[in-house]
C-alpha atoms as a PDB file:
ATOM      1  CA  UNK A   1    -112.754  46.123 -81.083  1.00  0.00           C
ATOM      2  CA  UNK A   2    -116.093  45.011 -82.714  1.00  0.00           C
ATOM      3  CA  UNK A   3    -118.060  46.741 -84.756  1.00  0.00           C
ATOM      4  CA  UNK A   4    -121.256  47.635 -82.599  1.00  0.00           C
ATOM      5  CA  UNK A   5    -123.259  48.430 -85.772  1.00  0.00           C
ATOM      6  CA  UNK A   6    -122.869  45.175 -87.057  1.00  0.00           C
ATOM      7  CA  UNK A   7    -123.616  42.920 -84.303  1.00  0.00           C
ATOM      8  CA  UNK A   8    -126.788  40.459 -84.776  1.00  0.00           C
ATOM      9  CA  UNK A   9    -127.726  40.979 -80.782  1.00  0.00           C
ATOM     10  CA  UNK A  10    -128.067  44.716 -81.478  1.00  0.00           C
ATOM     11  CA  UNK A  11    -131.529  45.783 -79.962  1.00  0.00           C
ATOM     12  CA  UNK A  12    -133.359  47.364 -82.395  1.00  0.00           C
ATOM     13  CA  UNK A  13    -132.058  50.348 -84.089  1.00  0.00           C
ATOM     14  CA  UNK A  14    -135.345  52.491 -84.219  1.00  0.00           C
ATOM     15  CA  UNK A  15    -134.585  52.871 -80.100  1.00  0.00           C
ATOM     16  CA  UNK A  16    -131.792  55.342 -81.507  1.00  0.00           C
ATOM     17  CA  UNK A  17    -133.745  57.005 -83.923  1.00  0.00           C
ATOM     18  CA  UNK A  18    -133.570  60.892 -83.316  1.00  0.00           C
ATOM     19  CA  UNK A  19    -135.917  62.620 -84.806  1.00  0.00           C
ATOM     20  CA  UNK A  20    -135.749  65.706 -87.246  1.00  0.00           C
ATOM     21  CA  UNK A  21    -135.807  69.109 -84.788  1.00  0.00           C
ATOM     22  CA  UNK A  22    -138.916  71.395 -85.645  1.00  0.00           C
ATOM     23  CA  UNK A  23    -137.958  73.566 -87.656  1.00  0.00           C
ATOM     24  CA  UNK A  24    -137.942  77.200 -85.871  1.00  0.00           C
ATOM     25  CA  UNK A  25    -140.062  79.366 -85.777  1.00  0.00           C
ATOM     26  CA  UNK A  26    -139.902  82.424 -87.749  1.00  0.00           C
ATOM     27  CA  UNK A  27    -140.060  86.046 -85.750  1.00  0.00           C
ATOM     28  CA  UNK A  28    -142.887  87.142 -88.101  1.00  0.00           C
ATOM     29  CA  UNK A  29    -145.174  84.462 -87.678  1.00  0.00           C
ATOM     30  CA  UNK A  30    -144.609  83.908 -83.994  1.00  0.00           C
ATOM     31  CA  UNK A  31    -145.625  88.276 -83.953  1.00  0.00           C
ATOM     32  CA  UNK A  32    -148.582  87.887 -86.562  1.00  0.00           C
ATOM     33  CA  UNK A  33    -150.201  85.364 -83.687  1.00  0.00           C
ATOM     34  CA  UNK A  34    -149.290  87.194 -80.607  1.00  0.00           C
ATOM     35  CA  UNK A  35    -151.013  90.379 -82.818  1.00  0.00           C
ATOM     36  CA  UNK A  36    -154.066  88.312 -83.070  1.00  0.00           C
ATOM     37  CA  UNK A  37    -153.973  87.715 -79.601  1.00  0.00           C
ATOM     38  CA  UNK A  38    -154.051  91.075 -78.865  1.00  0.00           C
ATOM     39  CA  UNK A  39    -156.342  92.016 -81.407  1.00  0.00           C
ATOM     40  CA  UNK A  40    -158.973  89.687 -80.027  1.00  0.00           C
ATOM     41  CA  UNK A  41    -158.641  90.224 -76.262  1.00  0.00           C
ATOM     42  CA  UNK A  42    -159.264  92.693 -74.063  1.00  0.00           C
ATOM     43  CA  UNK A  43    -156.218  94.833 -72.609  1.00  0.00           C
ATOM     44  CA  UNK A  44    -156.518  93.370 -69.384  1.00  0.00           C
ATOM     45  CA  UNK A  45    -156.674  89.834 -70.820  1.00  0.00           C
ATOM     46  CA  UNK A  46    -153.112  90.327 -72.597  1.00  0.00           C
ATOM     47  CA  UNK A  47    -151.481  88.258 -70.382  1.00  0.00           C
ATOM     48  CA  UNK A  48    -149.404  84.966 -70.704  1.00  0.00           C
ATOM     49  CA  UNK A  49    -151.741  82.605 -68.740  1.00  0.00           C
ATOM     50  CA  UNK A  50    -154.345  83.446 -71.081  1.00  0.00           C
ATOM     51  CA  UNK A  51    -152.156  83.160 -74.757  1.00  0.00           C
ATOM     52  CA  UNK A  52    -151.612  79.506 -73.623  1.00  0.00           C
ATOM     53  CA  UNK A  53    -155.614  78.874 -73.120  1.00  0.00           C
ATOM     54  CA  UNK A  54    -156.514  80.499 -76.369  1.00  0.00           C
ATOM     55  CA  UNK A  55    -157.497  78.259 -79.052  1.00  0.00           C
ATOM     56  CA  UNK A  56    -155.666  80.086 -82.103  1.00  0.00           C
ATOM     57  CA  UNK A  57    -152.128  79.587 -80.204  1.00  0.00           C
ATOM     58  CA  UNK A  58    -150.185  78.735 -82.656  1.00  0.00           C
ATOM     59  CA  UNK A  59    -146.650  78.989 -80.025  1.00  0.00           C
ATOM     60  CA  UNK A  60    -145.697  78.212 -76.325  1.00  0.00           C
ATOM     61  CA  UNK A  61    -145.150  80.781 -74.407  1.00  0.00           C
ATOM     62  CA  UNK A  62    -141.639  79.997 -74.259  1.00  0.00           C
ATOM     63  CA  UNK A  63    -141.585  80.522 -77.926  1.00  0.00           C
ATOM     64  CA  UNK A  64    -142.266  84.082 -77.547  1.00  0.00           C
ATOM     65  CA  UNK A  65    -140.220  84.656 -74.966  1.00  0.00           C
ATOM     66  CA  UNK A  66    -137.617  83.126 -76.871  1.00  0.00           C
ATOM     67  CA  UNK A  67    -137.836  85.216 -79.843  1.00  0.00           C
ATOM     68  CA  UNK A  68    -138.560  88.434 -78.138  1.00  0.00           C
ATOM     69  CA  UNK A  69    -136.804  88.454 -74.799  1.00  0.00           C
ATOM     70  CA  UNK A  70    -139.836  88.393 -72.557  1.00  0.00           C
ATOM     71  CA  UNK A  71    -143.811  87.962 -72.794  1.00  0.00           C
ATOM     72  CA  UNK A  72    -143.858  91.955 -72.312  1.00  0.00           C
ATOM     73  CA  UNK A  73    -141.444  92.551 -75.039  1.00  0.00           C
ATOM     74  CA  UNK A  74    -143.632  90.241 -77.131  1.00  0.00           C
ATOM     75  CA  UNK A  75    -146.311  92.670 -76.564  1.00  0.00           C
ATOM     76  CA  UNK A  76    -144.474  95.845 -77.066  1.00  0.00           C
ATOM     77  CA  UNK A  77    -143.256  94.447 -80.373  1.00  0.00           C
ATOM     78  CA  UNK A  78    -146.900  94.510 -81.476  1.00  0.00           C
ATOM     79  CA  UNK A  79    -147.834  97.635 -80.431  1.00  0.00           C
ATOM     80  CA  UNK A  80    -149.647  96.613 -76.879  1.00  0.00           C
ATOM     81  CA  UNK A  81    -147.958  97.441 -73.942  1.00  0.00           C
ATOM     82  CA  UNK A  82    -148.121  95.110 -71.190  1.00  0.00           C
ATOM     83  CA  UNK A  83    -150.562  95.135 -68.446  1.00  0.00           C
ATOM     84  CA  UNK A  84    -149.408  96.932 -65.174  1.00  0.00           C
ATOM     85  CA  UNK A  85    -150.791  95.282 -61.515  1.00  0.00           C
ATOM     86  CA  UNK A  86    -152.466  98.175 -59.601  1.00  0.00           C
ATOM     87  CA  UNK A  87    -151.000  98.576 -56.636  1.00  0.00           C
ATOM     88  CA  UNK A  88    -153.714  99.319 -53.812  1.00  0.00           C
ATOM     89  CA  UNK A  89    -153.247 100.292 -50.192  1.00  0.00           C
ATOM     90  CA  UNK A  90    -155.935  99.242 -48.200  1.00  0.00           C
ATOM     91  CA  UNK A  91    -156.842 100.316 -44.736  1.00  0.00           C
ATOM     92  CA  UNK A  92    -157.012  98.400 -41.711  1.00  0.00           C
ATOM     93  CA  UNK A  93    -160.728  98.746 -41.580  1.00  0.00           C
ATOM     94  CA  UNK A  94    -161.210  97.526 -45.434  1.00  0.00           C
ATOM     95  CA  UNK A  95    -158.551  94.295 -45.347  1.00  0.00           C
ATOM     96  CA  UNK A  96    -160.660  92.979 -42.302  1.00  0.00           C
ATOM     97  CA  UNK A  97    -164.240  93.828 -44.041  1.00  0.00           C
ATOM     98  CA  UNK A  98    -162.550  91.694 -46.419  1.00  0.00           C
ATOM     99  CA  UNK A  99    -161.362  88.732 -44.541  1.00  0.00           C
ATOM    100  CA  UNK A 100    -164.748  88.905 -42.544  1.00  0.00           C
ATOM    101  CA  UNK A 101    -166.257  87.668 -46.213  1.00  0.00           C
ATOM    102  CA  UNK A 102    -163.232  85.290 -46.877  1.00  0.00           C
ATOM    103  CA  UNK A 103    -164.495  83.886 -43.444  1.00  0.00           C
ATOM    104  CA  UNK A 104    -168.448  83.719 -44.194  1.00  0.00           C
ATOM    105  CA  UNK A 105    -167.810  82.820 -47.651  1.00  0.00           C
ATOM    106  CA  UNK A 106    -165.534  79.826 -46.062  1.00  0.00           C
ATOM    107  CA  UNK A 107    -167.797  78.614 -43.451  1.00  0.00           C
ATOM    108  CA  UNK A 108    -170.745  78.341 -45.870  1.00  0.00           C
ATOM    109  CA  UNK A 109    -169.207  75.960 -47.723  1.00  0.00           C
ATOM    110  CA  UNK A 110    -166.700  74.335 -45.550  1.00  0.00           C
ATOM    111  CA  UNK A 111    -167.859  74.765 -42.053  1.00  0.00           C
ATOM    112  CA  UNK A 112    -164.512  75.737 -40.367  1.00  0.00           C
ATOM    113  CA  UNK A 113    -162.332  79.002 -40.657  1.00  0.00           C
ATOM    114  CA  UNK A 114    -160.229  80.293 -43.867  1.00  0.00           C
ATOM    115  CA  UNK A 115    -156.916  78.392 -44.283  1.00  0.00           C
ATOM    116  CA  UNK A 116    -154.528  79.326 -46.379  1.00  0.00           C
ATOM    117  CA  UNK A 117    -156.370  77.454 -49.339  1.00  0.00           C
ATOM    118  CA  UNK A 118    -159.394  79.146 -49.110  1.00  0.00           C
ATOM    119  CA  UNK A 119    -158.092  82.692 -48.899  1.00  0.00           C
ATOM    120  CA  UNK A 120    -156.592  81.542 -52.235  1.00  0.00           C
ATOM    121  CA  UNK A 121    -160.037  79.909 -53.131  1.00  0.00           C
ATOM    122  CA  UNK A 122    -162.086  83.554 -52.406  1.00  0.00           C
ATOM    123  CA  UNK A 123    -159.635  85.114 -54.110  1.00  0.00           C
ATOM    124  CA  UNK A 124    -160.480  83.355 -57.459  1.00  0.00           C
ATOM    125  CA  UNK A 125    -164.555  83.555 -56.905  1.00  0.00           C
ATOM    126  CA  UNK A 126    -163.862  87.153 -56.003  1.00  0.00           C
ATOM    127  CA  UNK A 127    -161.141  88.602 -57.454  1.00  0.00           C
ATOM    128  CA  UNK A 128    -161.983  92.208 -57.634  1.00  0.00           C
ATOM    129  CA  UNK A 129    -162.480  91.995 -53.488  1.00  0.00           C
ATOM    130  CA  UNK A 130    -159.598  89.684 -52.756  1.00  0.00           C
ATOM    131  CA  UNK A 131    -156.642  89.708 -50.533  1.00  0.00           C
ATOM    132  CA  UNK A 132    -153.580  87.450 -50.417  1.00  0.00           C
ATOM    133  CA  UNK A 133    -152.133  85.836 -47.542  1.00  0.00           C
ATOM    134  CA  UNK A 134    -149.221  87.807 -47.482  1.00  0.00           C
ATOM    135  CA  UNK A 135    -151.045  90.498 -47.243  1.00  0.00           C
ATOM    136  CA  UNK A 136    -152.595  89.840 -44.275  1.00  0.00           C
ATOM    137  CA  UNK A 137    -148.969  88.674 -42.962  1.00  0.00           C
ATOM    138  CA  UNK A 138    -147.197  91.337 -43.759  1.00  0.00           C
ATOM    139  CA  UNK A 139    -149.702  93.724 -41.928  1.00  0.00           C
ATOM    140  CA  UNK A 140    -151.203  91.361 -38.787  1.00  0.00           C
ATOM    141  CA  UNK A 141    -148.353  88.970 -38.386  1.00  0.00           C
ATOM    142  CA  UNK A 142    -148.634  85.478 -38.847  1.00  0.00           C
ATOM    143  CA  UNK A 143    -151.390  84.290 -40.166  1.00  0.00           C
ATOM    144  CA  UNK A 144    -152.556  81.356 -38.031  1.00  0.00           C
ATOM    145  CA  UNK A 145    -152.262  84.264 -34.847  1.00  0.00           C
ATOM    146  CA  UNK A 146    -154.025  86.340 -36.968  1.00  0.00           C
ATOM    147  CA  UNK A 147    -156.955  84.100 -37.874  1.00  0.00           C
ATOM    148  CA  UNK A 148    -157.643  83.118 -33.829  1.00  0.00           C
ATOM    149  CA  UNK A 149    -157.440  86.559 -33.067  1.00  0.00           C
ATOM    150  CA  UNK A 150    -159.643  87.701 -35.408  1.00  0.00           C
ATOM    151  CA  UNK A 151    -162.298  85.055 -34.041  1.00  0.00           C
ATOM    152  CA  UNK A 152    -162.199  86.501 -30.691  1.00  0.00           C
ATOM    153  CA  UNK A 153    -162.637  90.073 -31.997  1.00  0.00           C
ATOM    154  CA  UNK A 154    -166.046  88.761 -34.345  1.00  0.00           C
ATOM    155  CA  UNK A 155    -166.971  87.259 -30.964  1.00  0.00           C
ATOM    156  CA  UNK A 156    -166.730  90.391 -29.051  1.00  0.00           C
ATOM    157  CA  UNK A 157    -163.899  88.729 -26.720  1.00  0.00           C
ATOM    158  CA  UNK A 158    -161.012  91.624 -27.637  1.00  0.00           C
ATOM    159  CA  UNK A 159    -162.151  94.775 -29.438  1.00  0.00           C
ATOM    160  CA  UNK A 160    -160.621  96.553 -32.384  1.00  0.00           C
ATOM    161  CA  UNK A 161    -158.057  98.942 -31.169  1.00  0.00           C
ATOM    162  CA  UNK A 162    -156.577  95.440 -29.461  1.00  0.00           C
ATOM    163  CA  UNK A 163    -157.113  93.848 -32.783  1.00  0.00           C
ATOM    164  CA  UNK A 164    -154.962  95.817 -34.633  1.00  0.00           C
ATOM    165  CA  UNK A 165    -152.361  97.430 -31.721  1.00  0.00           C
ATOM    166  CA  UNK A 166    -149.460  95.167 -33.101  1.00  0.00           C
ATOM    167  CA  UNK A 167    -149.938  95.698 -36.782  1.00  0.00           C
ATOM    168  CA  UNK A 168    -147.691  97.530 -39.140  1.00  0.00           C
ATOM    169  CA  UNK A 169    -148.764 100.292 -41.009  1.00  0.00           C
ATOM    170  CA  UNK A 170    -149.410  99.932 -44.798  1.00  0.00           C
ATOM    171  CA  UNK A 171    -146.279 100.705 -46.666  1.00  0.00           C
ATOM    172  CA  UNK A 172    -146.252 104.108 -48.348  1.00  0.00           C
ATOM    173  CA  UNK A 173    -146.251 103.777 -52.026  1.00  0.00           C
ATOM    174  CA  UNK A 174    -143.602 106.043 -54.062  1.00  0.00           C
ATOM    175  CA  UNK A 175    -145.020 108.703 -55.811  1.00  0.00           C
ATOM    176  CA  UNK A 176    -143.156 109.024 -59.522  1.00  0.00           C
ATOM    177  CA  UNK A 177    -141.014 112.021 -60.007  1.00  0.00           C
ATOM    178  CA  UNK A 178    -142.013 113.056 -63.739  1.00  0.00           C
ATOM    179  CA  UNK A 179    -139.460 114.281 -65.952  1.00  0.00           C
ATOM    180  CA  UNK A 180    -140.394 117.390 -66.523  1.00  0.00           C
ATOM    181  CA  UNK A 181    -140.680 118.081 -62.411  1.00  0.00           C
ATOM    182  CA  UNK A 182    -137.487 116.881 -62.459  1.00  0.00           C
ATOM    183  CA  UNK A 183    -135.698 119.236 -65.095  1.00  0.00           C
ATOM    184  CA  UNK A 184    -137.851 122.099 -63.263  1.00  0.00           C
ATOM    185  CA  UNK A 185    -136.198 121.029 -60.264  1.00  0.00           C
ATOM    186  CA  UNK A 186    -132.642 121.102 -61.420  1.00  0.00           C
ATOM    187  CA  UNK A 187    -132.844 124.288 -63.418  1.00  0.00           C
ATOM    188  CA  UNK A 188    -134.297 126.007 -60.279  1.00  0.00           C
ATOM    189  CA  UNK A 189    -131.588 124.942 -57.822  1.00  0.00           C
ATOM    190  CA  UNK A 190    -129.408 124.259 -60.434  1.00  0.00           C
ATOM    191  CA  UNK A 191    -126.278 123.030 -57.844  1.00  0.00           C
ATOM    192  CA  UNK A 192    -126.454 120.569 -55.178  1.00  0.00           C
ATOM    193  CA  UNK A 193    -128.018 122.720 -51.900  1.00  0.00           C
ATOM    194  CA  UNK A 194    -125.925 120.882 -49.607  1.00  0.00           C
ATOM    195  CA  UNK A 195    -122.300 121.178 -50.707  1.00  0.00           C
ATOM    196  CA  UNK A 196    -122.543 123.655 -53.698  1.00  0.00           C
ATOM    197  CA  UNK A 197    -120.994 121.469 -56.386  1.00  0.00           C
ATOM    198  CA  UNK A 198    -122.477 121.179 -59.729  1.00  0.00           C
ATOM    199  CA  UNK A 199    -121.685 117.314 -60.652  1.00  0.00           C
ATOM    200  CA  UNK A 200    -123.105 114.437 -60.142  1.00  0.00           C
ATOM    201  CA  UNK A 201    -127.166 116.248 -59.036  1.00  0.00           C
ATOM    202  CA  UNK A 202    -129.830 114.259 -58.128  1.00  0.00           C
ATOM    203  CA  UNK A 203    -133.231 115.068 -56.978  1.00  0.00           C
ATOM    204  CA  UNK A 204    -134.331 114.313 -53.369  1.00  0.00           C
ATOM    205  CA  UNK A 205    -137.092 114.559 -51.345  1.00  0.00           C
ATOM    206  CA  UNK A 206    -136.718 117.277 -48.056  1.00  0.00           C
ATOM    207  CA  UNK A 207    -138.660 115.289 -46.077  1.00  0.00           C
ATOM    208  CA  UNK A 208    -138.328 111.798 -46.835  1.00  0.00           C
ATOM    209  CA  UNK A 209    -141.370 109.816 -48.001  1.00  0.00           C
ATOM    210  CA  UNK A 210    -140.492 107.344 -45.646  1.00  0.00           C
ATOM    211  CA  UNK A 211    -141.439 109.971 -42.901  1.00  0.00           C
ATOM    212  CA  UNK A 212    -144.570 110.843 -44.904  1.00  0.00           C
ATOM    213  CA  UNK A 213    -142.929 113.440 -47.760  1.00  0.00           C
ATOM    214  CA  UNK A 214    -144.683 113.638 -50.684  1.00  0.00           C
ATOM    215  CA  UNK A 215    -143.028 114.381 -54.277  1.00  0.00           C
ATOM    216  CA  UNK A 216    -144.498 117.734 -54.908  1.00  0.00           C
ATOM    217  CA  UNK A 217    -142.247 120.590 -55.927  1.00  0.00           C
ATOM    218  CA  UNK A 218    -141.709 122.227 -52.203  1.00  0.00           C
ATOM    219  CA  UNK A 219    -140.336 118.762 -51.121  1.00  0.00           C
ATOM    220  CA  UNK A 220    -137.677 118.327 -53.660  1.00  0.00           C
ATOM    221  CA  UNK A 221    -134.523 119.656 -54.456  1.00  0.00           C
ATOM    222  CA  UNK A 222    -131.321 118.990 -55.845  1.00  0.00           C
ATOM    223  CA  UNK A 223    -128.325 117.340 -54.141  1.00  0.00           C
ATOM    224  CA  UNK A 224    -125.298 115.468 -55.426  1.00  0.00           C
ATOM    225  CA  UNK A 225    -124.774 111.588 -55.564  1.00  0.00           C
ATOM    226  CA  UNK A 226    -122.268 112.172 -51.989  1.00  0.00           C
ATOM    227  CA  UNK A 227    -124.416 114.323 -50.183  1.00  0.00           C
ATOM    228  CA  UNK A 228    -127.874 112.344 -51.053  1.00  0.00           C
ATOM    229  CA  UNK A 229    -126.613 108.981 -50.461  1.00  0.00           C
ATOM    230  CA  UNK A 230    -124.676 109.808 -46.845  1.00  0.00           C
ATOM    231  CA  UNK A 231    -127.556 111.714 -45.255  1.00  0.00           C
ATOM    232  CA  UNK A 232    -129.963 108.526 -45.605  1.00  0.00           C
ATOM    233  CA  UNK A 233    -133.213 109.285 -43.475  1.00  0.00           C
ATOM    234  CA  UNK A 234    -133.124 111.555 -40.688  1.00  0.00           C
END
């Protein structure tokens, strides 16, 4: 068999040249940069999108994710806790204020109604009065429905109650149990109140939140992992 190395018509070697790795990068330097990230943004800034536009960078983002697990581990590490998305539940009334503006702000410049890409565009001129799409999905139905019977509602054609009669109702958001509700809870009943066993408790809510319960004291109590799990919601 020849020798390949040796050949005279071998193309030329620098084609199998492979360069020397970077070397890694050390946990404390990668966390000394993402603290003067977070030292020189505000709290609301901390996120990933804007690490990889800021001009002291020094990683990827991968890079920190790498060496801590996650971008929100990154920022635990160095004392800033990551920034939470506020959930809001909007009214019927205050999502179509809303796309009424996507829909003047879109013919303004564009002379025809919102698409899909301008919802998106509004969103980024306007993001503290924005909506997504699926938003407006999830509660009108689909959106190019939606959009042509919104028209004939601006133009008087349909009125509101036959606007909205097939939309679904904004979904309630969980309220947290704390803690200390929920040791209160348990030392109160202190057994499960449907079966009278002692293992296995859990806190549930009386009246479901799915029928409208809240998580206050007078709604909860304590039943065991059987009982809680086989009454679902009644």
């Amino acid at each position: 068999m020849d020798d390949l190395s040796s050949r005279s018509d071998d193309p030329d070697k620098r084609m199998f040249f492979i360069p020397n790795r970077r070397p890694r990068s050390s946990p404390p330097d990668v966390r000394d940069n993402l603290r003067a990230f977070v030292a020189s943004h505000d709290f609301r800034d901390l996120t990933a999108a804007n690490y990889r536009e800021w001009k002291n960078a020094r990683f990827s983002v991968d890079t920190i994710r790498r060496t801590f697990g996650s971008w929100g581990n990154g920022l635990k590490e160095v004392g800033a806790a990551p920034p939470k998305k506020s959930i809001r539940v909007m009214s019927d009334h205050v999502l179509l204020a809303i796309f009424r503006d996507i829909w003047v702000y879109t013919y303004k410049r564009h002379e025809k109604s919102p698409s899909v890409i301008h919802v998106k565009e509004y969103a980024k001129a306007h993001p503290e009065r924005s909506v997504s799409v699926t938003t407006l999905t999830r509660r009108f139905g689909p959106y190019k429905k939606f959009v042509e019977e919104f028209a004939r509602y601006a133009t008087g054609e349909i009125d509101y109650a036959a606007l909205v009669k097939n939309c679904r109702p904004p979904k309630k958001v969980r309220q947290h149990v704390p803690l200390k509700v929920r040791f209160e809870i348990l030392e109160r009943d202190k057994r499960c109140i449907t079966c009278g066993t002692a293992a296995e408790l859990e806190i549930d809510h009386i009246i479901p939140v799915a029928k409208g319960g809240t998580s206050c004291k007078s709604n909860l109590c304590v039943r065991c992992r059987a009982c809680n799990h086989g009454k679902g919601v009644r």
